[in-house]
N, C-alpha and C. Protein backbone atom coordinates (compact mmCIF):
# COMPACT_ATOMS: atom_id res chain seq x y z
N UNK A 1 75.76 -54.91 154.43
CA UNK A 1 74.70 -55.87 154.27
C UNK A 1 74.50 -56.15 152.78
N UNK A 2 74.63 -57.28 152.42
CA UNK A 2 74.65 -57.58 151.06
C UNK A 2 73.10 -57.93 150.71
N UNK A 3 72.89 -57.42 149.70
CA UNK A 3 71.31 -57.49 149.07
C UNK A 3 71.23 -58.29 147.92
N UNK A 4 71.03 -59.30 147.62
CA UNK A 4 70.52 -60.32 146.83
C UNK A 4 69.58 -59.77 145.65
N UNK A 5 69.88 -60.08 144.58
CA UNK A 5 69.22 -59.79 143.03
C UNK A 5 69.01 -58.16 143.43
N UNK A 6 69.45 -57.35 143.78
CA UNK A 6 69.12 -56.02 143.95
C UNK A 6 69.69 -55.32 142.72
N UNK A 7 68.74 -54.73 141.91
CA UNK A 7 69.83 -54.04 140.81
C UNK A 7 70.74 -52.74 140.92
N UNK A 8 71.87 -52.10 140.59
CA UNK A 8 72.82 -51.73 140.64
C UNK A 8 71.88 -50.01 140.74
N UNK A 9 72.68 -48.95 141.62
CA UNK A 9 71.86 -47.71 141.08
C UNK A 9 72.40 -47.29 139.98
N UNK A 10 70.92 -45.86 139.49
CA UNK A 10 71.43 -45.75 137.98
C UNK A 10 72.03 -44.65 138.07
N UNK A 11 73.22 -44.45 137.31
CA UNK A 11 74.29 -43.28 136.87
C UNK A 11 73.59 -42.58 136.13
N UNK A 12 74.65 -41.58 135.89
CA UNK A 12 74.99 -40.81 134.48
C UNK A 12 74.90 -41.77 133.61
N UNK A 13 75.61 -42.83 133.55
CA UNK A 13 75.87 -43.23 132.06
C UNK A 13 74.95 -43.82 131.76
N UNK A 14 73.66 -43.93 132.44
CA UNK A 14 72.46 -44.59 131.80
C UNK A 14 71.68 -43.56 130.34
N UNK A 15 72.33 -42.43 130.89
CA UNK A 15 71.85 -41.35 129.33
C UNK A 15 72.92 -41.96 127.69
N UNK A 16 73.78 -42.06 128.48
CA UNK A 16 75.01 -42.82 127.44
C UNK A 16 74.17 -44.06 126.69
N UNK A 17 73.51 -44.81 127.84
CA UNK A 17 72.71 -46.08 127.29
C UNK A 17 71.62 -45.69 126.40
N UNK A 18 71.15 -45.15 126.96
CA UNK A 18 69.87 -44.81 126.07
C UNK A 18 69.68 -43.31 124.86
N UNK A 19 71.28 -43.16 124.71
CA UNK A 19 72.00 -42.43 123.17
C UNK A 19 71.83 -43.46 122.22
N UNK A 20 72.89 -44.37 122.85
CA UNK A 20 72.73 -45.45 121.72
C UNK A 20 71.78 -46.65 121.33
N UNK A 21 71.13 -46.47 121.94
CA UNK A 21 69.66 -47.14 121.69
C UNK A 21 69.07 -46.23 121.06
N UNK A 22 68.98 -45.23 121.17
CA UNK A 22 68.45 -44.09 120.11
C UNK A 22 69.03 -44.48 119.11
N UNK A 23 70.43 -43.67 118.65
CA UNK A 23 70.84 -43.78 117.29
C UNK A 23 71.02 -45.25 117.03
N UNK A 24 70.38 -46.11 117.54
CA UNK A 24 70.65 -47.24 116.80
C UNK A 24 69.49 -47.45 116.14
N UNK A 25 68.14 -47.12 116.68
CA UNK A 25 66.51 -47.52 116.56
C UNK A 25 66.87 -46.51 114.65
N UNK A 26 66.95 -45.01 115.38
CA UNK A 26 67.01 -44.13 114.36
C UNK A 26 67.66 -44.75 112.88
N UNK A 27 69.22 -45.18 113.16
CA UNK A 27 70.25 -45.62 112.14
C UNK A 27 69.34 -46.85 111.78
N UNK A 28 68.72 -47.76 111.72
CA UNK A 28 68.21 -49.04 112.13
C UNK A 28 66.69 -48.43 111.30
N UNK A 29 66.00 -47.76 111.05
CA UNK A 29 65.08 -47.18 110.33
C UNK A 29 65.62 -46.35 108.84
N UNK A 30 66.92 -45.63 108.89
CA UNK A 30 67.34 -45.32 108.18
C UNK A 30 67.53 -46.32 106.96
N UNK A 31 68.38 -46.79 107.58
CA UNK A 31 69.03 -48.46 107.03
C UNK A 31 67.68 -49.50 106.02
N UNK A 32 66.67 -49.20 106.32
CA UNK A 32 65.74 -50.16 106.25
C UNK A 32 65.20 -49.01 105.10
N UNK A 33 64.93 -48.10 104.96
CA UNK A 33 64.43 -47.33 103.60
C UNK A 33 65.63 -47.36 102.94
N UNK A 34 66.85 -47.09 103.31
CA UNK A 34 68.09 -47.67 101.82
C UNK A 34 67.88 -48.77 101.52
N UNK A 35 67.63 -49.59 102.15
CA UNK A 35 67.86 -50.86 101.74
C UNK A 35 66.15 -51.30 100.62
N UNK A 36 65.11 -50.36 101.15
CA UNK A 36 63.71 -50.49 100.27
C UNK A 36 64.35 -49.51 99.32
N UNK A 37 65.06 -48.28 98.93
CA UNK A 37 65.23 -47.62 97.87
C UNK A 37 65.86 -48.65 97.07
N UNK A 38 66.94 -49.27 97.37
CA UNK A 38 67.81 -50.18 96.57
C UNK A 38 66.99 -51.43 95.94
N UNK A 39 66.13 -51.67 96.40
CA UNK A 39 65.46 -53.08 96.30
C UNK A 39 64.61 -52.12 94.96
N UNK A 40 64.15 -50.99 94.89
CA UNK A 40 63.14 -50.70 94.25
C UNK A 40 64.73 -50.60 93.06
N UNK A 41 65.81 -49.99 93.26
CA UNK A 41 65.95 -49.44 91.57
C UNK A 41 66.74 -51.17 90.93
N UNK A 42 67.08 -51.34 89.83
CA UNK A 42 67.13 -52.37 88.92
C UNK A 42 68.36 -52.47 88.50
N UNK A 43 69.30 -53.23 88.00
CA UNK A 43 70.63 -53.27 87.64
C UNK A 43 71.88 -53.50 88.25
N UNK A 44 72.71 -53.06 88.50
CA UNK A 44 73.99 -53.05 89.52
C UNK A 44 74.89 -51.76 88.98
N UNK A 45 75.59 -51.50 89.95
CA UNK A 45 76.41 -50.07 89.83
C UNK A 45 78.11 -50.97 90.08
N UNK A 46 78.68 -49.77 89.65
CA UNK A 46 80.41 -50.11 89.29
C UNK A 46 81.08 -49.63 90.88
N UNK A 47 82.05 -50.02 91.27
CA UNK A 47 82.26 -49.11 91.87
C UNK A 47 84.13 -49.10 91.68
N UNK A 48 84.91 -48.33 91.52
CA UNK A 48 86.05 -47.87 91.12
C UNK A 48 87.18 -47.83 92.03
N UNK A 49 87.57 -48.14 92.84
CA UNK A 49 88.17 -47.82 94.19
C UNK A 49 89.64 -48.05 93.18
N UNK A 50 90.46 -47.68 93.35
CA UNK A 50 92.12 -47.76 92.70
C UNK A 50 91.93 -48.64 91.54
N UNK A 51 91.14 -48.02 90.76
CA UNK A 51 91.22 -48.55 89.26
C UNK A 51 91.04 -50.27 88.79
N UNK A 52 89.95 -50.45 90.24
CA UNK A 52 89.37 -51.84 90.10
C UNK A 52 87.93 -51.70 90.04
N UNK A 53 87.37 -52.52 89.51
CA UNK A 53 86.33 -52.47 88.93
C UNK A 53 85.35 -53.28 89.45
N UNK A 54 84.35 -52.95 90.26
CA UNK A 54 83.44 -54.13 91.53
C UNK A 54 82.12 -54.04 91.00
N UNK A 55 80.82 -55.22 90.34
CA UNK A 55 79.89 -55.13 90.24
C UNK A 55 79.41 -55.78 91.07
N UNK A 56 78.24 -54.42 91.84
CA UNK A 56 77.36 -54.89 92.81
C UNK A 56 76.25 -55.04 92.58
N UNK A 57 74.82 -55.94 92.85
CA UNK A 57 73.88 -55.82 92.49
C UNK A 57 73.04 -54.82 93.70
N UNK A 58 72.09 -54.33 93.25
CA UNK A 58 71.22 -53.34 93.51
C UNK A 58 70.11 -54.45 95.23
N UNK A 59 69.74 -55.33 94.46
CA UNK A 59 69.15 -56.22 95.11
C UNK A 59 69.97 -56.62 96.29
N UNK A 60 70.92 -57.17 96.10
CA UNK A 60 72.03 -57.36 97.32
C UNK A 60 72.16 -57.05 98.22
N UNK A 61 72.62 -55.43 97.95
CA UNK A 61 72.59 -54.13 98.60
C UNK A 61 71.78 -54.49 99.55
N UNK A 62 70.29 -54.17 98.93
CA UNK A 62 69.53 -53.79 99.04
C UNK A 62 68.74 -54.65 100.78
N UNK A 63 69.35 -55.98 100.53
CA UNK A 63 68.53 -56.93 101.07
C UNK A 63 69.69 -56.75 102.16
N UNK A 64 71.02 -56.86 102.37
CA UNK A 64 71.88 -56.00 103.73
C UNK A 64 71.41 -54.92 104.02
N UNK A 65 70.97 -53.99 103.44
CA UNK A 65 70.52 -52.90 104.23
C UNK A 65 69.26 -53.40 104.95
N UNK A 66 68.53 -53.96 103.97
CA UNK A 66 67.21 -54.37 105.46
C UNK A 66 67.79 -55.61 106.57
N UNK A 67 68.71 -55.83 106.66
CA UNK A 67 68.52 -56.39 107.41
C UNK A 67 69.41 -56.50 108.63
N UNK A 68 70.51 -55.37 108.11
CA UNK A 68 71.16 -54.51 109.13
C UNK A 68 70.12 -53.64 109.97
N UNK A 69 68.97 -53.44 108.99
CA UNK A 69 68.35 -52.25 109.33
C UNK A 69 67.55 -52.91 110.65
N UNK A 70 66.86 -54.06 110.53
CA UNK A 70 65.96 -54.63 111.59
C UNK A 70 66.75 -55.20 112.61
N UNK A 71 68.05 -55.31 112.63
CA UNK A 71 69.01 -56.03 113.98
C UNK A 71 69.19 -54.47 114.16
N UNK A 72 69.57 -53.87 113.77
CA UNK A 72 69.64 -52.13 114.22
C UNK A 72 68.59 -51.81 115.25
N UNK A 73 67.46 -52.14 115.04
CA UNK A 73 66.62 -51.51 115.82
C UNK A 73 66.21 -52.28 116.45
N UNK A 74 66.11 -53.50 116.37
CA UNK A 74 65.51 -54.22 117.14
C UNK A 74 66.91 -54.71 118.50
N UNK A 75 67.61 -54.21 118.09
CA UNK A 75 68.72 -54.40 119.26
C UNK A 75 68.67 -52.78 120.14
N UNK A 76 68.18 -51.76 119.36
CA UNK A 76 68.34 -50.77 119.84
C UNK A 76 67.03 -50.31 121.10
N UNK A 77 65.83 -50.93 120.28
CA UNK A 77 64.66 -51.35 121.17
C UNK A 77 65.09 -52.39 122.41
N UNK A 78 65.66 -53.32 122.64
CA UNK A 78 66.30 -54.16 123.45
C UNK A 78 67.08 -53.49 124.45
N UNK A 79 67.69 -52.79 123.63
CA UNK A 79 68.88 -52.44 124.84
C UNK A 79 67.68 -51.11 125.50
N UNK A 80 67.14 -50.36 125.45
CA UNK A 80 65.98 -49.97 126.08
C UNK A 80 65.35 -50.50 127.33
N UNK A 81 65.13 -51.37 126.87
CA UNK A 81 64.46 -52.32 127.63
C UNK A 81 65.35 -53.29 128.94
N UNK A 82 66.41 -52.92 128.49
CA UNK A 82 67.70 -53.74 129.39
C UNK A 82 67.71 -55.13 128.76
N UNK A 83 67.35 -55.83 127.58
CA UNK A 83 67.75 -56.90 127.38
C UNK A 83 69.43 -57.21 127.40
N UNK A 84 69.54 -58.19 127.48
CA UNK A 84 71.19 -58.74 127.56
C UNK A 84 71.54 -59.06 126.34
N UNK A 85 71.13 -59.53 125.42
CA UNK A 85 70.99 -60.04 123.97
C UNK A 85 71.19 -58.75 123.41
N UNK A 86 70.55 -57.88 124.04
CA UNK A 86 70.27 -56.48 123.12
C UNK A 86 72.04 -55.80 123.10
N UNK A 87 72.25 -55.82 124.40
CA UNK A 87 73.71 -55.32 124.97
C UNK A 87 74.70 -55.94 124.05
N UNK A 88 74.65 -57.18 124.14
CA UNK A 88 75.31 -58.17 123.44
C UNK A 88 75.28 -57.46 121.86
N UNK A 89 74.32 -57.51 121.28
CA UNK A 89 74.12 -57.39 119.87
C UNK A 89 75.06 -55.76 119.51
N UNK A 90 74.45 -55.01 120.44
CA UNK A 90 74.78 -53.33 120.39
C UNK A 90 76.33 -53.22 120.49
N UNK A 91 77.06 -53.97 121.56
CA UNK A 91 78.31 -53.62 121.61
C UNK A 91 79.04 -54.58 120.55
N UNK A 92 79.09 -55.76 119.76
CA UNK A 92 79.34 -56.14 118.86
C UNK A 92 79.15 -55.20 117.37
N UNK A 93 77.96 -54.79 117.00
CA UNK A 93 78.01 -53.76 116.66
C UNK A 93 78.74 -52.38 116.12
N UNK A 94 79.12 -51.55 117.41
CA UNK A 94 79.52 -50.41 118.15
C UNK A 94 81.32 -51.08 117.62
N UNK A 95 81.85 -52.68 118.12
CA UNK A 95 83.01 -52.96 117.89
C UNK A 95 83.19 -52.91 116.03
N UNK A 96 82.33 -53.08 115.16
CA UNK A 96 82.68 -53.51 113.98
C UNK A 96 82.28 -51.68 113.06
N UNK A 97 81.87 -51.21 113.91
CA UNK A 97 81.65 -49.57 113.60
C UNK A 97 83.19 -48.93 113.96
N UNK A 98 83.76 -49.27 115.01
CA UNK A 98 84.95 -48.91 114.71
C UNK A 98 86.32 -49.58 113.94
N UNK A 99 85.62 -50.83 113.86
CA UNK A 99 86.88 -51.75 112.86
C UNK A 99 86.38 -50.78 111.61
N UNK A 100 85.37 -50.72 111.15
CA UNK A 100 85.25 -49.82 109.61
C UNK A 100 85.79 -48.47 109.48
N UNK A 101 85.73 -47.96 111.19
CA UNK A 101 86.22 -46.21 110.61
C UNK A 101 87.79 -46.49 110.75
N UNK A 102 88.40 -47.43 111.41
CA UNK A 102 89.53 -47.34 111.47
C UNK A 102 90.30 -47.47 109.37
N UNK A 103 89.54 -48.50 109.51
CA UNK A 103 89.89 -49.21 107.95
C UNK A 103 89.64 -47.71 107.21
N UNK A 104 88.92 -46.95 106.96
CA UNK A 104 88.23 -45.88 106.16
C UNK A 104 89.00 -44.09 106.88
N UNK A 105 89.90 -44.65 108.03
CA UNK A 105 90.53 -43.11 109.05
C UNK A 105 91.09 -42.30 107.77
N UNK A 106 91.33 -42.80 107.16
CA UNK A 106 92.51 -41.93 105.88
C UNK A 106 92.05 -41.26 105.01
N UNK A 107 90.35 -41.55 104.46
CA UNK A 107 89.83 -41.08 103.45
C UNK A 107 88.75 -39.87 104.47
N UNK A 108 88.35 -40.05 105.76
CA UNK A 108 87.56 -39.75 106.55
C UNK A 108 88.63 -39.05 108.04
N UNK A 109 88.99 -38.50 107.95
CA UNK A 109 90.24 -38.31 109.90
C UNK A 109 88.89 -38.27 110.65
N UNK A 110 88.57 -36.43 110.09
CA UNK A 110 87.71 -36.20 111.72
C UNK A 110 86.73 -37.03 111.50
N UNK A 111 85.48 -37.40 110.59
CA UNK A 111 84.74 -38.05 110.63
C UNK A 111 85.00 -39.53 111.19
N UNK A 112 85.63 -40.33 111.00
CA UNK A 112 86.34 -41.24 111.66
C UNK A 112 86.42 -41.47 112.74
N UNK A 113 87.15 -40.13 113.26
CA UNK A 113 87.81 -39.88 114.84
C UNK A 113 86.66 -39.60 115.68
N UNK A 114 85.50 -38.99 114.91
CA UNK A 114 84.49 -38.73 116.25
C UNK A 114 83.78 -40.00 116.11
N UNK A 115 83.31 -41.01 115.37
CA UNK A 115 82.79 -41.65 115.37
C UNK A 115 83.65 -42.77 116.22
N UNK A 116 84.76 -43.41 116.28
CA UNK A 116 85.43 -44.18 117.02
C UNK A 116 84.87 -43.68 118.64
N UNK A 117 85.71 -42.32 118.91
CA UNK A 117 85.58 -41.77 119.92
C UNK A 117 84.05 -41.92 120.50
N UNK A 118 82.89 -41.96 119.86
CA UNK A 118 81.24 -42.24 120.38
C UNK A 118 81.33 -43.92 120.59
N UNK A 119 81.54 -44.56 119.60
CA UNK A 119 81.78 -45.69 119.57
C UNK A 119 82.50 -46.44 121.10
N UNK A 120 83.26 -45.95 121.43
CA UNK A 120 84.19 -46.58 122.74
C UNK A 120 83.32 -45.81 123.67
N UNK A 121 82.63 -44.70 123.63
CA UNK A 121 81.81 -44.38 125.12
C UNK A 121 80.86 -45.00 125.26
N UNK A 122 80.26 -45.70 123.93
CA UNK A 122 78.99 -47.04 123.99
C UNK A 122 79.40 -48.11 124.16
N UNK A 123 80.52 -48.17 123.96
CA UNK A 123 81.18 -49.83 124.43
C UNK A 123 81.30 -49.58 126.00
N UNK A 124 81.61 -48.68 126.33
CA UNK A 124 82.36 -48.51 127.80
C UNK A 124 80.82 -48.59 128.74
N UNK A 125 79.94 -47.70 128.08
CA UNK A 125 78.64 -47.42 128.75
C UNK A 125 77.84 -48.94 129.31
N UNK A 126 77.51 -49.48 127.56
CA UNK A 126 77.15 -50.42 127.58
C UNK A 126 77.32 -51.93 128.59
N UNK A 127 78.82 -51.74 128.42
CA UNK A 127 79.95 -52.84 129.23
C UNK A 127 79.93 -52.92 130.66
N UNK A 128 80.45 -51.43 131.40
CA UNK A 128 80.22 -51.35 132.43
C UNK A 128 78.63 -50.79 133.12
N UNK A 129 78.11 -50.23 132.84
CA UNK A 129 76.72 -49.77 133.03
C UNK A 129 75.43 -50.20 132.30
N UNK A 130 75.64 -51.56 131.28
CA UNK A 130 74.63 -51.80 130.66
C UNK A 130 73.39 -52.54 132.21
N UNK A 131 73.95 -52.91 132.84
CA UNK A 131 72.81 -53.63 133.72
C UNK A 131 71.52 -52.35 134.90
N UNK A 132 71.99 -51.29 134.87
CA UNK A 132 71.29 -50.50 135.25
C UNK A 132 70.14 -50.20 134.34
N UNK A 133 69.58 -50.72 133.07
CA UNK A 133 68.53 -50.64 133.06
C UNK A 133 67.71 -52.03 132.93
N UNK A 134 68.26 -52.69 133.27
CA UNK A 134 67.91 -53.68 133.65
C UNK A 134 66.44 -53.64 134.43
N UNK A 135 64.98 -54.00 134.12
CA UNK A 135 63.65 -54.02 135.25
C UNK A 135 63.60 -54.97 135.89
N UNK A 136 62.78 -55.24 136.51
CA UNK A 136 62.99 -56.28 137.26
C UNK A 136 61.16 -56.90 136.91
């Protein structure tokens, strides 16, 4: 008997869902005091990577970190809530968290490797099990 708008039951992996809605709210608060430390100090810093020479401003920084910091959480609050937007935002996200550790695997292995590895169980969670928290 098929049931109409009935939502899906909830798994295990609804704890998976609501990990990363955690560390995202958490990372997503973090993000938002670097980005107010940076805004507060003055100047720009060097940065050296193979004997090239990158000036960044402080302010810059500063103003990506807030504002990574508020799609951080405010997607992380969302996906809570079962928004779709939120899902959307989180696993886009979760995809460009592992395009960076991949880019960075060489200077970082294990750090890297566990973070990919969390990364694909929130994509997977999200993907296939994001609609179980769905309210009605």
């Amino acid at each position: 008997m098929a049931t109409h708008g009935a939502h899906p039951a909830r798994t295990g992996w609804v704890g998976w869902i609501y990990f990363s809605a955690i560390v995202m709210v958490t990372a997503g608060i973090v993000q938002v005091i670097n980005g107010l430390i940076a805004l507060a100090e003055s100047g720009t810093t060097y940065l050296l990577p193979s004997g090239m020479a990158v000036q960044v401003s402080f302010a810059s920084v500063g103003v990506s970190f807030l504002v990574m910091g508020v799609v951080l959480a405010a997607a992380g609050i969302g996906v809570m809530s079962g928004k779709t937007w939120a899902r959307a935002a989180a696993i886009t996200l979760a995809v460009l968290s592992v395009l960076g550790n991949v880019a960075f695997f060489t200077a970082y292995p294990l750090w890297s490797a566990i973070i990919i590895v969390l990364d694909v169980l929130v994509i997977y969670a999200l993907t296939a099990h994001g609609r179980e928290l769905r309210r009605s």
